[in-house]
C-alpha atoms as a PDB file:
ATOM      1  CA  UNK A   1     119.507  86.595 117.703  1.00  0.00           C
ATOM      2  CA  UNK A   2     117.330  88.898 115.614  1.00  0.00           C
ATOM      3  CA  UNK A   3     114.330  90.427 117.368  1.00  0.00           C
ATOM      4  CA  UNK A   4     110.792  89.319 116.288  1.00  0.00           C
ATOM      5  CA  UNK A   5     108.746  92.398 114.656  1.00  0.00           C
ATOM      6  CA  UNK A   6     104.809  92.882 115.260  1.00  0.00           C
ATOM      7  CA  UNK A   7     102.728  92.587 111.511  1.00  0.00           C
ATOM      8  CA  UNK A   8     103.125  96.333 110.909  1.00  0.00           C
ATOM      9  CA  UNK A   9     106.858  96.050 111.272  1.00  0.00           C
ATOM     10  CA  UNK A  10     107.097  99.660 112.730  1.00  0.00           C
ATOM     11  CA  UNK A  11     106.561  98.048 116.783  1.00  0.00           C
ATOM     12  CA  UNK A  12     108.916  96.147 119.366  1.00  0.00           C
ATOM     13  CA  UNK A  13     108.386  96.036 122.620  1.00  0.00           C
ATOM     14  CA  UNK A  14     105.801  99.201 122.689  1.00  0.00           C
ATOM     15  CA  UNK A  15     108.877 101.095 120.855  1.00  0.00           C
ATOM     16  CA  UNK A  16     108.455 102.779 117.323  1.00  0.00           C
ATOM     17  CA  UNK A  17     111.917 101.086 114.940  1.00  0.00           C
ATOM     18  CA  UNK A  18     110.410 102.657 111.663  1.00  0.00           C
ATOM     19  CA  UNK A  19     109.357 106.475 111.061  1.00  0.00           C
ATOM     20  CA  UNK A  20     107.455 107.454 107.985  1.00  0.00           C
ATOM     21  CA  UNK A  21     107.311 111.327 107.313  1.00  0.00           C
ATOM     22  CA  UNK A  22     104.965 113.383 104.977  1.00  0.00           C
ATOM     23  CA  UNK A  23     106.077 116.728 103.954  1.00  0.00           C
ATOM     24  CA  UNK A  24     103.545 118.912 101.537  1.00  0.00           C
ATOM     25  CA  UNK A  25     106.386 121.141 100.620  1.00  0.00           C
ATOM     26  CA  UNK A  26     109.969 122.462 102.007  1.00  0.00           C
ATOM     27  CA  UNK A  27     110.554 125.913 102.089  1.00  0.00           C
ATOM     28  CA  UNK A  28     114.348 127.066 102.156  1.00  0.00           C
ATOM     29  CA  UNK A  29     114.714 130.278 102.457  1.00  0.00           C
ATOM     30  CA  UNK A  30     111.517 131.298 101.976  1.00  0.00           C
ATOM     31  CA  UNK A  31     110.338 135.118 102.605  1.00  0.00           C
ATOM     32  CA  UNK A  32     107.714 135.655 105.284  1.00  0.00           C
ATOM     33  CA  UNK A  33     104.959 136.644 102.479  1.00  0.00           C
ATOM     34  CA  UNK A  34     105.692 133.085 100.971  1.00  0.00           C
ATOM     35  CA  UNK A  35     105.792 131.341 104.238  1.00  0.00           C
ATOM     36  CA  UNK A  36     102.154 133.034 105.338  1.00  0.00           C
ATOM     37  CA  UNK A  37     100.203 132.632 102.172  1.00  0.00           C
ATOM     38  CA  UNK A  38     101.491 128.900 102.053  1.00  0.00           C
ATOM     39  CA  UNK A  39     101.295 127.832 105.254  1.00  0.00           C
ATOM     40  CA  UNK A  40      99.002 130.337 107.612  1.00  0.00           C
ATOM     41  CA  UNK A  41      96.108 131.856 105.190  1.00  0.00           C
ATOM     42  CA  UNK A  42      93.878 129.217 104.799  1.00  0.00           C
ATOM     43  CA  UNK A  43      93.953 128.726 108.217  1.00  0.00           C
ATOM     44  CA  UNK A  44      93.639 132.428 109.403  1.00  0.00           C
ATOM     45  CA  UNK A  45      89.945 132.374 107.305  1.00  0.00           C
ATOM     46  CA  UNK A  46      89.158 129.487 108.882  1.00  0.00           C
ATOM     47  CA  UNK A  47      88.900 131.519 111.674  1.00  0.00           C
ATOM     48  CA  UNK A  48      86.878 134.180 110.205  1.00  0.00           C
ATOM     49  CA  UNK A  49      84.392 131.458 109.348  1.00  0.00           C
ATOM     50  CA  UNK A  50      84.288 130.003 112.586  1.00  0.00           C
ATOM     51  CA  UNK A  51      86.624 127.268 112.889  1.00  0.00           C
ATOM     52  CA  UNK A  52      89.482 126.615 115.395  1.00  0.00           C
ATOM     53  CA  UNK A  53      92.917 126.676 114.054  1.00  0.00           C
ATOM     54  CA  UNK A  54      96.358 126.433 115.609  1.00  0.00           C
ATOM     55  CA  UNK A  55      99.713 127.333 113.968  1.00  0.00           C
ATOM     56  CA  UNK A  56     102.565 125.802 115.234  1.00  0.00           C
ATOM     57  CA  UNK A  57     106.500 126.286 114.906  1.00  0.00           C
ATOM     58  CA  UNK A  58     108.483 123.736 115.920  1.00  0.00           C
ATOM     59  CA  UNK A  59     112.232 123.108 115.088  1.00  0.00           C
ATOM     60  CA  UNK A  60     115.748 122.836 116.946  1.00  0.00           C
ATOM     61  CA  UNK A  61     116.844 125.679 118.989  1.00  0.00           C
ATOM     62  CA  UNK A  62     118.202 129.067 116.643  1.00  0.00           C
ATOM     63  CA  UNK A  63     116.276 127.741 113.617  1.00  0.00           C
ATOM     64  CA  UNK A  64     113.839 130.773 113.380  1.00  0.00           C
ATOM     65  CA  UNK A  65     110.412 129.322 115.045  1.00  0.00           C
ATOM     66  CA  UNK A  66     110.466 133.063 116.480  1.00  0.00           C
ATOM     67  CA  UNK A  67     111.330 135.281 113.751  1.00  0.00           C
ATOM     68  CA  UNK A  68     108.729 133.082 111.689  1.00  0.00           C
ATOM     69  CA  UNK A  69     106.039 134.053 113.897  1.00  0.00           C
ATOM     70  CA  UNK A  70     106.352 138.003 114.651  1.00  0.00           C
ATOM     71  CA  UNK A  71     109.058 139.230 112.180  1.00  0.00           C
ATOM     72  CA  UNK A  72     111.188 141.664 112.388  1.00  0.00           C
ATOM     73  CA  UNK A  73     109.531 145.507 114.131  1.00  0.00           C
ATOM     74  CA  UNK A  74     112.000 147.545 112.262  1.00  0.00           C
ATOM     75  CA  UNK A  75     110.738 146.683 108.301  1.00  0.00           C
ATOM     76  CA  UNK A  76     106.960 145.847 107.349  1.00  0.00           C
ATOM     77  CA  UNK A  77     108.541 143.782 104.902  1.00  0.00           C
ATOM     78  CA  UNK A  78     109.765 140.994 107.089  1.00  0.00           C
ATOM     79  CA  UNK A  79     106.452 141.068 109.268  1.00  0.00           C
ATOM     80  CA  UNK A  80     105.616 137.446 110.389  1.00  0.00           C
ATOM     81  CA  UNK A  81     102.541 135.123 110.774  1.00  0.00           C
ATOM     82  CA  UNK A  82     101.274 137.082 113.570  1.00  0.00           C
ATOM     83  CA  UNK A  83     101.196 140.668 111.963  1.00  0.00           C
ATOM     84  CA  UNK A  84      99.768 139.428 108.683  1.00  0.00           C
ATOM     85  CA  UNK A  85      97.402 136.982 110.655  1.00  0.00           C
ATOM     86  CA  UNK A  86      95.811 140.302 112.327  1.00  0.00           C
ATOM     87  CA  UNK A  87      96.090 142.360 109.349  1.00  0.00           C
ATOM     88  CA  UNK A  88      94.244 139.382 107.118  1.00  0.00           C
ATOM     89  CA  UNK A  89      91.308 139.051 109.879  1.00  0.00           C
ATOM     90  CA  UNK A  90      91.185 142.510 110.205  1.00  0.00           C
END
């Protein structure tokens, strides 16, 4: 017995059966400099012109959401989107 799918074909009973993802661009292993220019700048001068932004990490546990955001405090270098966010604004 095969289970009757809405028009859209993604919905059965109130449960999604399809997922469609959109990715602008996959970064593996990508240096911090790389990762803020591509993915934080634009919306760090957002906020200098008066907009809201929000970065986000999200990911499975041990992936680097953390290290992404502040870096490492022992080499400028490897500063992440938090340092350079400040040092861009400021």
């Amino acid at each position: 017995m095969s289970i009757p799918k809405d028009s859209d074909g993604g919905h059965v009973n109130n449960q999604t059966e399809n997922w469609k993802f959109k990715f602008d661009k996959l970064m593996h292993n990508a240096s911090q400099e790389n990762v803020f220019e591509y993915c934080t700048k634009e919306a760090v001068s957002s906020v200098v012109d008066g907009y809201n932004s929000t970065i986000m990490c999200y990911g499975q546990t041990g992936s680097g959401k953390t290290f992404t955001m502040t870096g490492s405090t022992k080499n400028y270098k490897y500063r992440g989107v938090i340092p350079r966010a400040i040092n861009n604004i400021f």
